[in-house]
Every structure is written in C-alpha cells, then in structure tokens.
C-alpha atoms as a PDB file:
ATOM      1  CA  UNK A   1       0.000   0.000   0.000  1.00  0.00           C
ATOM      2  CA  UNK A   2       1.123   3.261  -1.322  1.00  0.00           C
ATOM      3  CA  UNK A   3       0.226   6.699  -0.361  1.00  0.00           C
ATOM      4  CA  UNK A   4       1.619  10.372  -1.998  1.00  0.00           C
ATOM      5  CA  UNK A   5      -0.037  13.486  -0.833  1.00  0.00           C
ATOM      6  CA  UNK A   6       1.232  17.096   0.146  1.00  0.00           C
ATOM      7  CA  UNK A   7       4.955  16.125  -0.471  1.00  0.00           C
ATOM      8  CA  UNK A   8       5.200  12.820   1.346  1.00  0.00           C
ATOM      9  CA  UNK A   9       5.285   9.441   0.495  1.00  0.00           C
ATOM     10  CA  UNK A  10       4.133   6.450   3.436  1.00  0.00           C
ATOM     11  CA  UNK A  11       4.619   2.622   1.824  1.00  0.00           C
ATOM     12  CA  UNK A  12       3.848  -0.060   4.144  1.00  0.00           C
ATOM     13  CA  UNK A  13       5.016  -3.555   2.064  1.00  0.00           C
ATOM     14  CA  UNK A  14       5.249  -7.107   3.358  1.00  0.00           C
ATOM     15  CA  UNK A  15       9.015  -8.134   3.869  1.00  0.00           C
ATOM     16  CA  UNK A  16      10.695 -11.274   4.864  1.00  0.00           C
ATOM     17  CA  UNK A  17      13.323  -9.449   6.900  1.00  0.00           C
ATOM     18  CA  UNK A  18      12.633 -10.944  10.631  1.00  0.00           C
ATOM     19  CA  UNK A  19      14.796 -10.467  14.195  1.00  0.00           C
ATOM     20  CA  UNK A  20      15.892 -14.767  13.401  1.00  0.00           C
ATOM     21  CA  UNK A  21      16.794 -13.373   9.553  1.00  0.00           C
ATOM     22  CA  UNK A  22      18.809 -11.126  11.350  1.00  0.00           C
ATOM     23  CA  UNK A  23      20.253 -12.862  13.868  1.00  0.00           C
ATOM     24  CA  UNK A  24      21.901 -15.393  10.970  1.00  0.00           C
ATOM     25  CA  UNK A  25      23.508 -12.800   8.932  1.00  0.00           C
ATOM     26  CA  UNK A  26      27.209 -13.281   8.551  1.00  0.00           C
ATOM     27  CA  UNK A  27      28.050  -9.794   9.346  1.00  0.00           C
ATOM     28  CA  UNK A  28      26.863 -10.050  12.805  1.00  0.00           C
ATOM     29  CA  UNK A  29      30.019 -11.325  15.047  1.00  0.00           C
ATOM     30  CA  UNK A  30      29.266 -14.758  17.181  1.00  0.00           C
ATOM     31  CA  UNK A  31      30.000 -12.718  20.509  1.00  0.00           C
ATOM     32  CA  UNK A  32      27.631 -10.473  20.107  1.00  0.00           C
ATOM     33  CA  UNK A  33      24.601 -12.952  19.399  1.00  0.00           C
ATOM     34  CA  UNK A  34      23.420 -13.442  22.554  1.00  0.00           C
ATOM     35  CA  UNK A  35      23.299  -9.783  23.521  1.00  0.00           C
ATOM     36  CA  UNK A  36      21.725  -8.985  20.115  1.00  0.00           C
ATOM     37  CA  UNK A  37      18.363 -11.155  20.823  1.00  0.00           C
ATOM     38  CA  UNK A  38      17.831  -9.318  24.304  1.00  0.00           C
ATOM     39  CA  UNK A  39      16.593  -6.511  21.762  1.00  0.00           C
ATOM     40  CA  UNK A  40      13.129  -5.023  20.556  1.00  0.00           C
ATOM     41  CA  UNK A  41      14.325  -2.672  18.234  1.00  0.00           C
ATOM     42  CA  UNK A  42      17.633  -3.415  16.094  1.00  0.00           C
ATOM     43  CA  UNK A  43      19.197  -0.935  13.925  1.00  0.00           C
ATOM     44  CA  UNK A  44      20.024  -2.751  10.569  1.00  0.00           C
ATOM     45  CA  UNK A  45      22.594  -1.797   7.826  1.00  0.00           C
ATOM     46  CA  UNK A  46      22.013  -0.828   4.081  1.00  0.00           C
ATOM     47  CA  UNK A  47      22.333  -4.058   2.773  1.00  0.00           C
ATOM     48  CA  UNK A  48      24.569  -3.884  -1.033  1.00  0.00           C
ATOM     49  CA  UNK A  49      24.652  -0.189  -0.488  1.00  0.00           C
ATOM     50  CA  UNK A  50      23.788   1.189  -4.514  1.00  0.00           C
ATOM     51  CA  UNK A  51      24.660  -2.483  -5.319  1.00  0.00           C
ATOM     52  CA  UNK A  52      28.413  -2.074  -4.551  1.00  0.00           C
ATOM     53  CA  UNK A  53      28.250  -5.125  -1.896  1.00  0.00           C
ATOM     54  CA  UNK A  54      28.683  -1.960   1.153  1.00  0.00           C
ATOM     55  CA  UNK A  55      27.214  -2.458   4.685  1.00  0.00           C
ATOM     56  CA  UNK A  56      26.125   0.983   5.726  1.00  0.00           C
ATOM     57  CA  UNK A  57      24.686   3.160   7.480  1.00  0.00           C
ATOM     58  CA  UNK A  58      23.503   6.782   7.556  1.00  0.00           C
ATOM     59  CA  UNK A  59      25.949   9.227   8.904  1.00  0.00           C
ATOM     60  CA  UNK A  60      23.581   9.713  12.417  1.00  0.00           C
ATOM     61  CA  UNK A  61      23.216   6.614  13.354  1.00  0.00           C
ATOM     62  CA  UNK A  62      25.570   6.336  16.582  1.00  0.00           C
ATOM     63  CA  UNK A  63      24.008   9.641  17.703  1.00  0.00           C
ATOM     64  CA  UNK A  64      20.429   7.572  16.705  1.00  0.00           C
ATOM     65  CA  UNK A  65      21.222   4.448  19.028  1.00  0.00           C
ATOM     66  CA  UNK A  66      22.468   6.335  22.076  1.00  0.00           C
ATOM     67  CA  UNK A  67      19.296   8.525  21.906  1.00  0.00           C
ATOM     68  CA  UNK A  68      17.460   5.272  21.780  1.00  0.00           C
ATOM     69  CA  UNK A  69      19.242   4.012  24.474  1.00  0.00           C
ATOM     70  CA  UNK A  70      18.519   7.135  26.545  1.00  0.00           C
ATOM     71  CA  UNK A  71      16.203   6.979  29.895  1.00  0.00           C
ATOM     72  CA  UNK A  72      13.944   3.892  28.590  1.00  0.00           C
ATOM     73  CA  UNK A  73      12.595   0.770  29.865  1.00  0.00           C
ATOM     74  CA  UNK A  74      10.641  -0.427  27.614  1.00  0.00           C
ATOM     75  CA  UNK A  75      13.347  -0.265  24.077  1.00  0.00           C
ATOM     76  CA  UNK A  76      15.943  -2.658  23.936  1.00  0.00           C
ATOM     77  CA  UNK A  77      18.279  -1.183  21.789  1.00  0.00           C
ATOM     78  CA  UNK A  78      21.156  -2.493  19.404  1.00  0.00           C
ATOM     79  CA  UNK A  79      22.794  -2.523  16.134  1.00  0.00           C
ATOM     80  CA  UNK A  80      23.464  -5.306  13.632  1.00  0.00           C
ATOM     81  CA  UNK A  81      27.225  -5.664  13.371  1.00  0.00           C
ATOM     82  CA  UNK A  82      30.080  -5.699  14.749  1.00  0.00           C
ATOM     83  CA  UNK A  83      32.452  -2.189  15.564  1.00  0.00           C
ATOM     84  CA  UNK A  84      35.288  -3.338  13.159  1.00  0.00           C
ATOM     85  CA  UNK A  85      32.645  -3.605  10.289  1.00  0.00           C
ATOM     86  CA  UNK A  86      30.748  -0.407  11.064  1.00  0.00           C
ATOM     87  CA  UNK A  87      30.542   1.765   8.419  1.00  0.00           C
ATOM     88  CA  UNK A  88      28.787   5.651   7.558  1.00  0.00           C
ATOM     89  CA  UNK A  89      27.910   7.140   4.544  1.00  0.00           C
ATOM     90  CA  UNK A  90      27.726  10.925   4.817  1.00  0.00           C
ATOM     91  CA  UNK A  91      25.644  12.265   1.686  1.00  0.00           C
ATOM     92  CA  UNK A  92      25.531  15.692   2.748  1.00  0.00           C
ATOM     93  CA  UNK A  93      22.004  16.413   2.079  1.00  0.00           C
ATOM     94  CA  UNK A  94      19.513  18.235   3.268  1.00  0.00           C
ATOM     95  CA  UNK A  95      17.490  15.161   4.081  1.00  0.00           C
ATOM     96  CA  UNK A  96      17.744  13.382   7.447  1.00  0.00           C
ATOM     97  CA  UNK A  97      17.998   9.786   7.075  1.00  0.00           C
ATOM     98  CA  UNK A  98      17.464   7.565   9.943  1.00  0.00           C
ATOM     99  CA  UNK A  99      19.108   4.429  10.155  1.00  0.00           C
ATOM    100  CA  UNK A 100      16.639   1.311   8.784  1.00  0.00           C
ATOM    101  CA  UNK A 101      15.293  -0.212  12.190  1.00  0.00           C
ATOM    102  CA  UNK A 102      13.255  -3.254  13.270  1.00  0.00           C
ATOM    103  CA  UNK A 103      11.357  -3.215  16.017  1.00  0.00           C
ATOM    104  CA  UNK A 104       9.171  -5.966  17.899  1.00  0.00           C
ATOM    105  CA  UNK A 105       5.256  -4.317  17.308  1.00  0.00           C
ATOM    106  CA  UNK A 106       4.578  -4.231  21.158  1.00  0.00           C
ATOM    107  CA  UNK A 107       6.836  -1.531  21.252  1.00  0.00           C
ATOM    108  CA  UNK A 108       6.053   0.303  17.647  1.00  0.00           C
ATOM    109  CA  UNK A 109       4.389   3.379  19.147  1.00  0.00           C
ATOM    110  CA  UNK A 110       7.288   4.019  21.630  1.00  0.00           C
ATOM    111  CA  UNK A 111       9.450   3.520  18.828  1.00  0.00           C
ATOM    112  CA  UNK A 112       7.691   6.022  16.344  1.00  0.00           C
ATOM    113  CA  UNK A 113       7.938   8.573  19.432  1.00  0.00           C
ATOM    114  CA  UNK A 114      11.537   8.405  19.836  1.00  0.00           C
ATOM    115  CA  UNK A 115      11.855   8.584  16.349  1.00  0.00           C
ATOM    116  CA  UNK A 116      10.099  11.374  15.721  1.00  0.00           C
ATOM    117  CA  UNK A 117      11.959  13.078  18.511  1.00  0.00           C
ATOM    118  CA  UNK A 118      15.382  12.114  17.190  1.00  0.00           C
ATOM    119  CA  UNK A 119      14.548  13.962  14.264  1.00  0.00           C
ATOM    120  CA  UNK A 120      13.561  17.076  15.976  1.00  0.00           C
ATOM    121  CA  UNK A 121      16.444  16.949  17.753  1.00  0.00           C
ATOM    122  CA  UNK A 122      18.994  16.817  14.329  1.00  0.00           C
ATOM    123  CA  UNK A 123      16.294  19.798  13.004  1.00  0.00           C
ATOM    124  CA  UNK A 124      17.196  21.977  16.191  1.00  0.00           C
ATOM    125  CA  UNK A 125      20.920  21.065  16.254  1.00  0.00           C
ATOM    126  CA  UNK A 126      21.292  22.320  12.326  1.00  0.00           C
ATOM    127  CA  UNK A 127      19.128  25.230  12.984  1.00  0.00           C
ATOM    128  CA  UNK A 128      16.357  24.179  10.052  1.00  0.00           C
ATOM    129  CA  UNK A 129      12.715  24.599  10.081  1.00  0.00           C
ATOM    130  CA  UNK A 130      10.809  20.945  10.718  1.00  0.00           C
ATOM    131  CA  UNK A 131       8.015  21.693   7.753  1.00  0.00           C
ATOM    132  CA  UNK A 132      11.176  22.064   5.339  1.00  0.00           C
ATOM    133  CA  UNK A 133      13.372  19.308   6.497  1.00  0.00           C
ATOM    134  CA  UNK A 134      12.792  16.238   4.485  1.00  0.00           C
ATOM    135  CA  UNK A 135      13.818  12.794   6.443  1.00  0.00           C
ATOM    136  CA  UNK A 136      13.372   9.348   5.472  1.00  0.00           C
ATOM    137  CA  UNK A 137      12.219   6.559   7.332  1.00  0.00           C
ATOM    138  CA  UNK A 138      12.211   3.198   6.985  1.00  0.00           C
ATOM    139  CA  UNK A 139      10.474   0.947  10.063  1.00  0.00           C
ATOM    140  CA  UNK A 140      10.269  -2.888  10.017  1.00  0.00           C
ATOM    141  CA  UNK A 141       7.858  -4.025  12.513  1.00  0.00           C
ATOM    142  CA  UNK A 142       7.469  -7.842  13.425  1.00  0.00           C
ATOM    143  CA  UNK A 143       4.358  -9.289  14.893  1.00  0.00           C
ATOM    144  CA  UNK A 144       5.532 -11.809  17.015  1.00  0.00           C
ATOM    145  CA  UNK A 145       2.653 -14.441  17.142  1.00  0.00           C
ATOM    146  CA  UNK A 146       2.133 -14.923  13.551  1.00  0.00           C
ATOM    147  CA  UNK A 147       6.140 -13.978  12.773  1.00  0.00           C
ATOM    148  CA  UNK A 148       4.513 -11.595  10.446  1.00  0.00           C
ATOM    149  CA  UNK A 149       6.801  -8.193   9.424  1.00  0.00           C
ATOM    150  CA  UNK A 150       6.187  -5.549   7.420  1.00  0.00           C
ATOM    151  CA  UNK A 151       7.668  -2.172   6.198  1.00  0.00           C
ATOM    152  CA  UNK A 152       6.845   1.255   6.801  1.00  0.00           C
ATOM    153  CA  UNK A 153       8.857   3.515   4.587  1.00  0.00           C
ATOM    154  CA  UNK A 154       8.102   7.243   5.085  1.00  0.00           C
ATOM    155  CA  UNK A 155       9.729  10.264   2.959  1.00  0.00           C
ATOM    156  CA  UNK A 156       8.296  13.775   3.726  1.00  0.00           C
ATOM    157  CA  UNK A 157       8.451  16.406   5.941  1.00  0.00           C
ATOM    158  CA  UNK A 158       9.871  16.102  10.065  1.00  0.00           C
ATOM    159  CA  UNK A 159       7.170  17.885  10.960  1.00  0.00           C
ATOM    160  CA  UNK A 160       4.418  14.914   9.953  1.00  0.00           C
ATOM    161  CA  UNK A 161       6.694  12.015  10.516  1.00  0.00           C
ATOM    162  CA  UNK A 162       5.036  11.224  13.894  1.00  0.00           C
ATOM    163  CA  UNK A 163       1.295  11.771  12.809  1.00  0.00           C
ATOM    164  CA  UNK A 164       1.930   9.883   9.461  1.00  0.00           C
ATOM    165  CA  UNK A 165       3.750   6.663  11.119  1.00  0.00           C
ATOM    166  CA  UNK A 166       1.317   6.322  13.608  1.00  0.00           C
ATOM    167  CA  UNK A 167      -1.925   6.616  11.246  1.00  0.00           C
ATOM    168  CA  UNK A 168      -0.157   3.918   9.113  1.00  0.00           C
ATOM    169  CA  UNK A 169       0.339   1.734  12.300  1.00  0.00           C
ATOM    170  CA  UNK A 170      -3.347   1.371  12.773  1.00  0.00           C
ATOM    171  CA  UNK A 171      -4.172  -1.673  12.120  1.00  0.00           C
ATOM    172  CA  UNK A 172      -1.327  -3.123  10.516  1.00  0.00           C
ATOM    173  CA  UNK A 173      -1.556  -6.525  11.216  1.00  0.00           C
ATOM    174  CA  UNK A 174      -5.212  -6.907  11.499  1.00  0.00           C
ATOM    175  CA  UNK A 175      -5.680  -7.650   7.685  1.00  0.00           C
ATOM    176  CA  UNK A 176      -3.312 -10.628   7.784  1.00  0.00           C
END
C-alpha cells in the first residue's frame, strides 16, 4: 500500500526481513549474538549499499542508538554488526535519514515517538525549520505471534513524521 499526498510518500510492504533473519547474517560477530536477541528494536545496515556489496549506514546513526538508548525501559536497543565492520555514509544532504530499524510491534508506538523526537532533535541542532526538512524513514515491525513483518517507509516532511507513522500503524496486522 502506497500513499503520496502534500509532499510525502508512506509505503507499508510485506518483507521477509525478521529479528531470526537477522540474527543469521554473517556480518553479525558470534560474541555479540546473545546480547543482540535481548533486543526489541535493532538498527540494521544498508544491505549492497547502490549495489556495490557496502554495509552501511547513515551518517547519524551512533548519535540515533544512544538517543534510543537514553532513559527507557521499555526499548531494547542495538545494532546489527560488529564495531570493526561499522561503516557511515555521509551524503551531505539536506534530508535526514534515519538508520533502517526493526522493532518488535509491542513496542512500535514508543518507537515512532523516539523517532520522531530524534529527528527534531537533528532539526534543532542544524538550525532548520521541521516543515522544510525532508527525512526518510524506513520501520520494520514484526508481529511476534504470527512472525509476520512488514515495512513502513516514510519520505516527507519532520514535521508529519510522527502523525503519518502512527496513522499507518493502525491496524497493521489486522488484515493478515
């Protein structure tokens, strides 16, 4: 499902991306396994970043993870590989691009918040107007009975990122 209106783009797809897909990737050191399925919410790479093979992610993502990290209880945060293979891209946009996450659907609206506050947070820090600061979003969500996930990719402005992530949450699962 598609939608474009006013400058923004929300795509919720079916993927086959799932926390045990993840947790067999090669990238992701044996050491850190263990720790990695205590989380709700894993920040994934850029898989064969513009099909050159990269692991990557966006240029904010360490700030991203520590503010997830930040005074909560219910998010379990962590990232999908190991320090010696992280890498950044910094594309020196205008956009803000958060780093691809997937997140157990229990905690999805917590998620979304934080989110949504992150981004404030990079508008304030560069000085830019929310309304005319693009970011781009992109939210896996599995729902853990069924082992059903799905993306939510969202492109548009900061200042509707919250409203428009949580209006596509409604019901996300209930047509499966």
């Amino acid at each position: 499902m598609e939608h474009e209106f006013n400058g923004k783009l929300i795509k919720i797809e079916d993927t086959d991306i799932s926390f045990e897909k993840m947790y067999n990737k090669e990238y992701i050191p044996e050491e850190y396994k263990e720790d990695i399925k205590k989380a709700n919410l894993l920040v994934i790479p850029n898989e064969d970043f513009r099909e050159k093979g990269d692991l990557l992610f966006p240029e904010t993502t360490l700030e991203f993870l520590e503010h997830l990290r930040e005074d909560n209880n219910e998010i379990i945060a962590d990232i999908a590989i190991g320090d010696e293979n992280f890498q950044r891209i910094e594309l020196h946009s205008a956009v803000i691009e958060v780093a691809t996450i997937i997140v157990e659907y229990v905690v999805l609206p917590l998620a979304i918040s934080m989110v949504a506050n992150f981004l404030y947070d990079q508008v304030k820090k560069h000085h830019r107007e929310p309304d005319k600061t693009t970011a781009n979003v992109e939210i896996i969500t599995e729902e853990t009975k069924r082992k059903t996930t799905k993306k939510i990719i969202y492109k548009g402005p900061v200042s509707e990122v919250k409203d428009a992530l949580d209006e596509a949450c409604k019901g996300l699962f209930s047509k499966d």
